[in-house]
PDB file of N, CA and C in Angstrom:
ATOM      1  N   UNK A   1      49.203  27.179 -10.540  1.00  0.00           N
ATOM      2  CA  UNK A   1      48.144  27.184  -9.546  1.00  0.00           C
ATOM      3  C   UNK A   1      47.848  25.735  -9.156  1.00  0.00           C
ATOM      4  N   UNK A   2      48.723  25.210  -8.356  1.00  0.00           N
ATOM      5  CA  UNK A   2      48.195  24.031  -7.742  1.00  0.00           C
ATOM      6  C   UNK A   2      47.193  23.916  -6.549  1.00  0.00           C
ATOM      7  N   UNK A   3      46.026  23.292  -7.177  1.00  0.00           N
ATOM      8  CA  UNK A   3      45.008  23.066  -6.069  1.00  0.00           C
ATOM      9  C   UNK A   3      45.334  21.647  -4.997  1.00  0.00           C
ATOM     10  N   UNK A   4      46.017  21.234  -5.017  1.00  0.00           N
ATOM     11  CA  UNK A   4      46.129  19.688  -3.985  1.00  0.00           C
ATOM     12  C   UNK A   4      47.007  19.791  -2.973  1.00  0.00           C
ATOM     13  N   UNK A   5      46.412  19.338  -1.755  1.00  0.00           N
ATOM     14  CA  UNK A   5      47.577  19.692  -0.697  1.00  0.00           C
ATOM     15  C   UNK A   5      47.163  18.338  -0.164  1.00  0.00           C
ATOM     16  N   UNK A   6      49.016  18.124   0.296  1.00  0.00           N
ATOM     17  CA  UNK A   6      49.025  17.247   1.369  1.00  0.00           C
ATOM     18  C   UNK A   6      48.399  17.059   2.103  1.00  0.00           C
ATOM     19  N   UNK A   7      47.616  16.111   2.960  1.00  0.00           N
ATOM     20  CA  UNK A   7      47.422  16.563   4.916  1.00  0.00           C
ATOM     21  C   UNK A   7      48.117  17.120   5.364  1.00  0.00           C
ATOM     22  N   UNK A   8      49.302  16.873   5.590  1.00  0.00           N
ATOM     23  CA  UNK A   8      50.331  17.395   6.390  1.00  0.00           C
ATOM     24  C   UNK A   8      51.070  18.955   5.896  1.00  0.00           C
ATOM     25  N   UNK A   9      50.518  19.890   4.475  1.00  0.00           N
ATOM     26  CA  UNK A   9      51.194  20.589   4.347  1.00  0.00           C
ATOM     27  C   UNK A   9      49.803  21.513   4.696  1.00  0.00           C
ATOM     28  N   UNK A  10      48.537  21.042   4.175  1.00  0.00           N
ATOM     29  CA  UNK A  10      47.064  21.595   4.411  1.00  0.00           C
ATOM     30  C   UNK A  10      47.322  22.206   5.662  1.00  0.00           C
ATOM     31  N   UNK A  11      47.781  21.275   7.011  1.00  0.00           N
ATOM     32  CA  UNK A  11      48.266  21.086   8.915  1.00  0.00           C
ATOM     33  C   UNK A  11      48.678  22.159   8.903  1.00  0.00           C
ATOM     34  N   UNK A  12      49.701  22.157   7.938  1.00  0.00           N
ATOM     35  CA  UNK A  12      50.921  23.146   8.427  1.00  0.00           C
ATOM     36  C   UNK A  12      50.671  24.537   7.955  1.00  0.00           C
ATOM     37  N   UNK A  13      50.102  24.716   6.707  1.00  0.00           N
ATOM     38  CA  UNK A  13      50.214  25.853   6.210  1.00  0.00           C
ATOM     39  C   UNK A  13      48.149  26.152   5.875  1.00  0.00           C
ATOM     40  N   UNK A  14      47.611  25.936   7.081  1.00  0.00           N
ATOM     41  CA  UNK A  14      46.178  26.405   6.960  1.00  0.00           C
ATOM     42  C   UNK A  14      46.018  27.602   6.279  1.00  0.00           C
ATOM     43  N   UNK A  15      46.314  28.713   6.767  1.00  0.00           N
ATOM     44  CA  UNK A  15      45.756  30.245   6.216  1.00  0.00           C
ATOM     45  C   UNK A  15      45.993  30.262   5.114  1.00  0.00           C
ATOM     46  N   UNK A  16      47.443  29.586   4.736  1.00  0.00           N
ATOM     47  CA  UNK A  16      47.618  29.930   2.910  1.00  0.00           C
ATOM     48  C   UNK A  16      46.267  28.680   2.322  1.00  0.00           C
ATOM     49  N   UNK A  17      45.981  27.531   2.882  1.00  0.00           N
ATOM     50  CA  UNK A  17      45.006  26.281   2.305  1.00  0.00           C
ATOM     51  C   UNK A  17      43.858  27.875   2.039  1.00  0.00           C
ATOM     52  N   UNK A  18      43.310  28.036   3.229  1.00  0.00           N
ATOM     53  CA  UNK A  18      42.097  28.910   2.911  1.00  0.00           C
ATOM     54  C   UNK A  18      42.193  30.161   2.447  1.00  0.00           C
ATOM     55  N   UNK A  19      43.525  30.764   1.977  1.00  0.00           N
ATOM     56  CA  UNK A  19      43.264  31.955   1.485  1.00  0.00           C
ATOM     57  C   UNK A  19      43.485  31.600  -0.500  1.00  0.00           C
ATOM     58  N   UNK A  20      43.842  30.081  -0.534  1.00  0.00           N
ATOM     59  CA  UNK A  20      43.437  29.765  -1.570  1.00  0.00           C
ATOM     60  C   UNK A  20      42.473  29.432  -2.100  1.00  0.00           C
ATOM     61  N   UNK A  21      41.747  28.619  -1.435  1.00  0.00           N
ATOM     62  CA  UNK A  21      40.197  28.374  -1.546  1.00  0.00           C
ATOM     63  C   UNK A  21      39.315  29.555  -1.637  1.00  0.00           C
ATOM     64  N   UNK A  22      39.968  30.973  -0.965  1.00  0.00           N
ATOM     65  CA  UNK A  22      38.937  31.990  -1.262  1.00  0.00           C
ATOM     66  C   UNK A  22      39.288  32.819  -2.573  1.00  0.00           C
ATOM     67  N   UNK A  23      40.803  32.489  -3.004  1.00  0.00           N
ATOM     68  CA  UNK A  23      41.030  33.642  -4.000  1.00  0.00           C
ATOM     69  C   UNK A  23      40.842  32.513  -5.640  1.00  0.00           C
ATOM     70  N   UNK A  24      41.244  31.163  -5.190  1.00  0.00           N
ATOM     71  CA  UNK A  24      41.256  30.514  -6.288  1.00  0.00           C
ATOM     72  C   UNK A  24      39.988  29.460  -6.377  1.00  0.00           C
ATOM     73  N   UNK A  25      39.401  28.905  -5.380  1.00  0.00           N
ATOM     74  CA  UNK A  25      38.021  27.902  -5.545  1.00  0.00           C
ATOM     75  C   UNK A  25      38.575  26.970  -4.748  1.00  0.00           C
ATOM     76  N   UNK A  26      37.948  25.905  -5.398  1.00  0.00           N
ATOM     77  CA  UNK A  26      37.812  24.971  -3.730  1.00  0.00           C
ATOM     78  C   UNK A  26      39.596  24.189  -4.430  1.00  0.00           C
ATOM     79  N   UNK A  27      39.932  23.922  -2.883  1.00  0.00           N
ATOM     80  CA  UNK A  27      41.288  23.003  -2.949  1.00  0.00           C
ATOM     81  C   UNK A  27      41.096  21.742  -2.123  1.00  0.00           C
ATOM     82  N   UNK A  28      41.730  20.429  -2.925  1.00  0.00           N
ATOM     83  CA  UNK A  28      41.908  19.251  -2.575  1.00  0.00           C
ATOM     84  C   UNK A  28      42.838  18.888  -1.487  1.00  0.00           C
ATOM     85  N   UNK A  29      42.317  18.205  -0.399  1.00  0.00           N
ATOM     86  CA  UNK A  29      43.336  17.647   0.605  1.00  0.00           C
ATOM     87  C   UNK A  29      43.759  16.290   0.431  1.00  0.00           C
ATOM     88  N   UNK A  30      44.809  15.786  -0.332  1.00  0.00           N
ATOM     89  CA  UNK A  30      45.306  14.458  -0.386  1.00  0.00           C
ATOM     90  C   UNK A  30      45.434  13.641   1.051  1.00  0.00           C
ATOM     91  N   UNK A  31      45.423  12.020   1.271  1.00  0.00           N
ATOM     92  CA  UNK A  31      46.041  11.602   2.511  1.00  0.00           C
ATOM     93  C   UNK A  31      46.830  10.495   1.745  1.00  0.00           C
ATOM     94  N   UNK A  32      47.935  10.183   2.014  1.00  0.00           N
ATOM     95  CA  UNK A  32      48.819   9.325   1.388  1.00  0.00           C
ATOM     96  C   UNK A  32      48.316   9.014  -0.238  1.00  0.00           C
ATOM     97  N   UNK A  33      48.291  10.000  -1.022  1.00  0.00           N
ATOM     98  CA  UNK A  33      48.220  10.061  -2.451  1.00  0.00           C
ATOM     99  C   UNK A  33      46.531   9.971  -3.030  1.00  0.00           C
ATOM    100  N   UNK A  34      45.636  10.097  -2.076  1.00  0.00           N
ATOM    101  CA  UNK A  34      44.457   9.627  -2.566  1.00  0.00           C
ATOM    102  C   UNK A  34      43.631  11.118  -2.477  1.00  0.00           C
ATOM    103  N   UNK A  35      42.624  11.470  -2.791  1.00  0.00           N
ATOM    104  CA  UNK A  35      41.937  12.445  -2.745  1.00  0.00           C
ATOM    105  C   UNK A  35      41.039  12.234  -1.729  1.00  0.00           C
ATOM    106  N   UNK A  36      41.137  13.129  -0.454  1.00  0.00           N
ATOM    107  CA  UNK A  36      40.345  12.596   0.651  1.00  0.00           C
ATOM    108  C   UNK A  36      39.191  13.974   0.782  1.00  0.00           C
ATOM    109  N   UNK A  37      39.335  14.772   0.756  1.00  0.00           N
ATOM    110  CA  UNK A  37      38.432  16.095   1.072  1.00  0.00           C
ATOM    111  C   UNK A  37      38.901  17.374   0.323  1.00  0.00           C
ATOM    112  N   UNK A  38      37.594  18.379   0.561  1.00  0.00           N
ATOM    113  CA  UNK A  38      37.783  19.671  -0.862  1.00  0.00           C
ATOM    114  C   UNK A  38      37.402  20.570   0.192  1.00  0.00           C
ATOM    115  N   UNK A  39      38.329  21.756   0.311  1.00  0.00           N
ATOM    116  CA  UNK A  39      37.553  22.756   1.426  1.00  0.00           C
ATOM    117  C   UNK A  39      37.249  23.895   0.098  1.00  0.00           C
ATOM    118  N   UNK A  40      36.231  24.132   0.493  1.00  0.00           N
ATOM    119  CA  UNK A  40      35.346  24.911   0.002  1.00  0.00           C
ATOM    120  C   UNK A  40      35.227  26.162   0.241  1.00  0.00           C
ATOM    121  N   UNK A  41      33.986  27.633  -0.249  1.00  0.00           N
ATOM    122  CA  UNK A  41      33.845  28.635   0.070  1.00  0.00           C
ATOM    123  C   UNK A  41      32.305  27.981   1.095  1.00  0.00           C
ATOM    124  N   UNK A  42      32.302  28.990   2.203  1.00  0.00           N
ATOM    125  CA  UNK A  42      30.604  28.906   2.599  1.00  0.00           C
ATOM    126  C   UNK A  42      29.200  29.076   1.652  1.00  0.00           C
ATOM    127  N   UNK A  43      29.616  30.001   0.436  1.00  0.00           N
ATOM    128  CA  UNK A  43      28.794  30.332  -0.414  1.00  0.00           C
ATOM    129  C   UNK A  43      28.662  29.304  -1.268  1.00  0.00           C
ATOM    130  N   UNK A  44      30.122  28.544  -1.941  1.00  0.00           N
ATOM    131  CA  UNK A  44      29.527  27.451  -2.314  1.00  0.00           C
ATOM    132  C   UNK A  44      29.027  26.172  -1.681  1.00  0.00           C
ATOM    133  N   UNK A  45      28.779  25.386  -0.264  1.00  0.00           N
ATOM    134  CA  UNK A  45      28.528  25.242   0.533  1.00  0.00           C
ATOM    135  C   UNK A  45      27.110  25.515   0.475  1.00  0.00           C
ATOM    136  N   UNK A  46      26.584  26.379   0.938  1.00  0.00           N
ATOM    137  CA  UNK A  46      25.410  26.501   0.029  1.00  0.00           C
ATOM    138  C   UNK A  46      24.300  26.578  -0.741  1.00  0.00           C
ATOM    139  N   UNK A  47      25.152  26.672  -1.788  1.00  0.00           N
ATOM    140  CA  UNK A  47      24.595  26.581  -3.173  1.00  0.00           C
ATOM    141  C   UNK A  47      24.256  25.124  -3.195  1.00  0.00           C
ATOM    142  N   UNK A  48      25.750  24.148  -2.661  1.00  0.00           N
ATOM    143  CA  UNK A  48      25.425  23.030  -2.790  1.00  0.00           C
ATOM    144  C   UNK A  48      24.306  22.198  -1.788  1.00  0.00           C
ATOM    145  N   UNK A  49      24.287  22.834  -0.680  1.00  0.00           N
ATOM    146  CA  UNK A  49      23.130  21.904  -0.291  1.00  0.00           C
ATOM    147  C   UNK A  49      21.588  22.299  -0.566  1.00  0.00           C
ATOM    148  N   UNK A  50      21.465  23.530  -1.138  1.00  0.00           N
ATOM    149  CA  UNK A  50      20.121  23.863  -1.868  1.00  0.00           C
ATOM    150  C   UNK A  50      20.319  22.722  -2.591  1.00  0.00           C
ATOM    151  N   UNK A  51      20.966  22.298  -3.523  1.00  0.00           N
ATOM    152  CA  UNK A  51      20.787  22.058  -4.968  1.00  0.00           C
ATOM    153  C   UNK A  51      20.559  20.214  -4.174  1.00  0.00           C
ATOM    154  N   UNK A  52      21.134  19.883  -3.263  1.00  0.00           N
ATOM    155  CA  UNK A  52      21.244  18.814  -2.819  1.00  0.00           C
ATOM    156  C   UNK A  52      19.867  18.043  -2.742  1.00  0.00           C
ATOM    157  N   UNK A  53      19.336  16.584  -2.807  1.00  0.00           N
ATOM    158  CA  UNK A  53      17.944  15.882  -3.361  1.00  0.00           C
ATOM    159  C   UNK A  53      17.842  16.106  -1.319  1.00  0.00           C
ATOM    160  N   UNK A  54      16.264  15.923  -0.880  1.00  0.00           N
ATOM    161  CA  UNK A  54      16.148  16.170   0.262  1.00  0.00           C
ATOM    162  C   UNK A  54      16.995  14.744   1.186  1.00  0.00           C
ATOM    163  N   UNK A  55      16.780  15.433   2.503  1.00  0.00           N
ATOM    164  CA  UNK A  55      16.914  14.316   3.124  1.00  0.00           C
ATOM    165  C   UNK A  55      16.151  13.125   3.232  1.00  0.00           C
ATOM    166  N   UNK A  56      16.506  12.036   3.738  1.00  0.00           N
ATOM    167  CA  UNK A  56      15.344  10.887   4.014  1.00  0.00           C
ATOM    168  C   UNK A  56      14.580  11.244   5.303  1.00  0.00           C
ATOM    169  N   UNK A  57      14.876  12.197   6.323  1.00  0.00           N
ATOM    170  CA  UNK A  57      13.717  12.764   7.368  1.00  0.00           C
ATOM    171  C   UNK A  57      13.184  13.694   6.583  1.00  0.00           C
ATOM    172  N   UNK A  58      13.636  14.850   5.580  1.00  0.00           N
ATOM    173  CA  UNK A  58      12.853  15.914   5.208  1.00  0.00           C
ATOM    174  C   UNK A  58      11.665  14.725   4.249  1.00  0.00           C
ATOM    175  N   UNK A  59      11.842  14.019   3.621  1.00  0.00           N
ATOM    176  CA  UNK A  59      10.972  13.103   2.638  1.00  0.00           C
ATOM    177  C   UNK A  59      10.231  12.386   3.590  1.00  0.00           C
ATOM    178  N   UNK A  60      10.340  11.842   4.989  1.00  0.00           N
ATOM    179  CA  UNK A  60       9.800  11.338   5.759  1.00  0.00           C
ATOM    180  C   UNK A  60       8.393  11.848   6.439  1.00  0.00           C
ATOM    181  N   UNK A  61       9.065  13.660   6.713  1.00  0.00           N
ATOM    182  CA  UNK A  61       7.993  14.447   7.556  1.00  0.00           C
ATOM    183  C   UNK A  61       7.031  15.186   6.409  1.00  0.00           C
ATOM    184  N   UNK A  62       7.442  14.885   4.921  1.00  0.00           N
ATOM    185  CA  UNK A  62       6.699  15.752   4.403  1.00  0.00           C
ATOM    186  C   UNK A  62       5.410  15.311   3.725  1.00  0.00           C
ATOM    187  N   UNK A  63       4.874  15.916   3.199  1.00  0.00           N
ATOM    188  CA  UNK A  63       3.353  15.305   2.993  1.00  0.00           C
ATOM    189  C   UNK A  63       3.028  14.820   1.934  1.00  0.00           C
ATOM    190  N   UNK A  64       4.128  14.747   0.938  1.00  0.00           N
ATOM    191  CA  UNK A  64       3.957  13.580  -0.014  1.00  0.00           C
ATOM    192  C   UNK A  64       4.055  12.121   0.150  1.00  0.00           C
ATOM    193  N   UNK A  65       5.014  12.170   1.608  1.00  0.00           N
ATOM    194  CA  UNK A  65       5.722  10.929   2.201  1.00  0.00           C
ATOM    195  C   UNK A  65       3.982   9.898   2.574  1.00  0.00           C
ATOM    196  N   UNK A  66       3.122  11.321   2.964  1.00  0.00           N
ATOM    197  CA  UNK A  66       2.294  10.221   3.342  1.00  0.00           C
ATOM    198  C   UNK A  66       1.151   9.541   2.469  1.00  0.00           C
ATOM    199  N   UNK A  67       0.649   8.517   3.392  1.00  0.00           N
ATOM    200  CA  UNK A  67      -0.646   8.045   2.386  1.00  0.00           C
ATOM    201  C   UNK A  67      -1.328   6.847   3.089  1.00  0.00           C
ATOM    202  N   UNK A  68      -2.120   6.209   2.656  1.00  0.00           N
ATOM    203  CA  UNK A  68      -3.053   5.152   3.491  1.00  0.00           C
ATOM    204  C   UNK A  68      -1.877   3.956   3.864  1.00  0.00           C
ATOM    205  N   UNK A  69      -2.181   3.544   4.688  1.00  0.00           N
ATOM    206  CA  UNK A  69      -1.015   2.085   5.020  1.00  0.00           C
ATOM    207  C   UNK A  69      -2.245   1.194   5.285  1.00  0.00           C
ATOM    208  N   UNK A  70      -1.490   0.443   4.867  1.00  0.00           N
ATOM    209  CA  UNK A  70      -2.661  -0.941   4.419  1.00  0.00           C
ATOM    210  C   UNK A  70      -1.870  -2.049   5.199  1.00  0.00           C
ATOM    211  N   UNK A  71      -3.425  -2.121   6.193  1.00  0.00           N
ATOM    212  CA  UNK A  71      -3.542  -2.988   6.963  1.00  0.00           C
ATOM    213  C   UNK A  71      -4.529  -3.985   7.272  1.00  0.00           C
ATOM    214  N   UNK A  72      -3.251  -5.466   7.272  1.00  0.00           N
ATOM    215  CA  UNK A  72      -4.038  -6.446   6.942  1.00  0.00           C
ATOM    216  C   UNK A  72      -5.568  -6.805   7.755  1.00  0.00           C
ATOM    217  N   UNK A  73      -6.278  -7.475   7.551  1.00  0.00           N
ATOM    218  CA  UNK A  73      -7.808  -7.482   8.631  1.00  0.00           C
ATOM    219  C   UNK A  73      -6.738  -8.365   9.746  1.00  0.00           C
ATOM    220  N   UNK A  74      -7.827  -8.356  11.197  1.00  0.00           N
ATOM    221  CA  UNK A  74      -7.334  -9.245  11.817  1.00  0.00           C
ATOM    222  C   UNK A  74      -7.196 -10.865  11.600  1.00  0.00           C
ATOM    223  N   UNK A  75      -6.081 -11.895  11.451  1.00  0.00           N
ATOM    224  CA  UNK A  75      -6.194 -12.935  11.258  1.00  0.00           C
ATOM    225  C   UNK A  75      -5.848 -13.765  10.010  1.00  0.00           C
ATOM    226  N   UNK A  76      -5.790 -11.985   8.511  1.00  0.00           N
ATOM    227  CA  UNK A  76      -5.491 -12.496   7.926  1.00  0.00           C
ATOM    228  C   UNK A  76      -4.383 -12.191   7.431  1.00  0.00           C
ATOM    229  N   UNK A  77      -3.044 -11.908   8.228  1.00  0.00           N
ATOM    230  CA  UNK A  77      -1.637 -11.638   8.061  1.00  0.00           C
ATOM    231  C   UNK A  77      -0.801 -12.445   7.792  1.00  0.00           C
ATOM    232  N   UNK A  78       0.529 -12.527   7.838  1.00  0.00           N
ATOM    233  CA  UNK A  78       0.965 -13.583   7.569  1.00  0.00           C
ATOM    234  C   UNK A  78       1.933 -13.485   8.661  1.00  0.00           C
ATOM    235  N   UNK A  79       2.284 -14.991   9.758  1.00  0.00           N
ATOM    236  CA  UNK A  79       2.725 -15.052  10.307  1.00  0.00           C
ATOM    237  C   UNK A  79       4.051 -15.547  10.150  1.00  0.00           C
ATOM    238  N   UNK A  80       5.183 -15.999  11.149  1.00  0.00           N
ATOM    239  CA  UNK A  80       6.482 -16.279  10.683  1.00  0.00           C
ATOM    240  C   UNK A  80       6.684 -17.045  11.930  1.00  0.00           C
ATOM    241  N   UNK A  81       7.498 -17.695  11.772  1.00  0.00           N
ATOM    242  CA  UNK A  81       8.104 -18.828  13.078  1.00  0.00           C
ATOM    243  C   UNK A  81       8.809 -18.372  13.396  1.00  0.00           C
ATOM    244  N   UNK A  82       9.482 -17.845  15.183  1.00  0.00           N
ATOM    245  CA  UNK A  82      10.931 -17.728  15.031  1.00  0.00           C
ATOM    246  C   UNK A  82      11.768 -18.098  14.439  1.00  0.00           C
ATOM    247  N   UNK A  83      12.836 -17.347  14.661  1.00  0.00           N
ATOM    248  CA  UNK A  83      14.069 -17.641  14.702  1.00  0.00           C
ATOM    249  C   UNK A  83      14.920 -18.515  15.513  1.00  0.00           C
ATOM    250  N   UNK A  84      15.123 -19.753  15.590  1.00  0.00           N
ATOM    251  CA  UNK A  84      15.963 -20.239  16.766  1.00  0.00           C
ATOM    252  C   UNK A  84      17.156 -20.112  16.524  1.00  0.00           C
ATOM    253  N   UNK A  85      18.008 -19.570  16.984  1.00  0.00           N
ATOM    254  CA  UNK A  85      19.508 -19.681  17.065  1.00  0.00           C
ATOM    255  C   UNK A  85      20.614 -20.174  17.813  1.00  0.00           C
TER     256      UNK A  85
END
């Protein structure tokens, strides 16, 4: 049961790539000897992005994200000189 396919044999022989991935689990797509991508089932797919930590917009919009922002009085900030370049 070899899980690793070429690019070029993945290209050639798709239906057998995915009718392995459905009967045997996920299979590896090599590109010149390296491990480049894993096609997967949708179900695991998923599973995995439930399990996945949120996004940085879902953490952004949510309401832990927020809280007081502290802002300096007028005058007493700290300023910066340009940049000349």
């Amino acid at each position: 049961m070899n899980n690793h396919w070429a690019v070029q044999d993945a290209k050639a022989k798709f239906s057998e790539l995915l009718n392995a991935c459905l009967e045997q689990g996920p299979q590896v797509v090599t590109k010149r000897g390296h491990e480049t991508a894993v096609l997967i089932t949708i179900k695991e797919w998923n599973t995995l992005k439930k399990l996945a930590k949120p996004s940085l917009k879902t953490l952004l919009l949510s309401e832990e994200a927020r809280g007081e922002l502290v802002v300096p009085k007028r005058g007493q900030g700290v300023s910066r000189k340009p940049v000349k370049l």
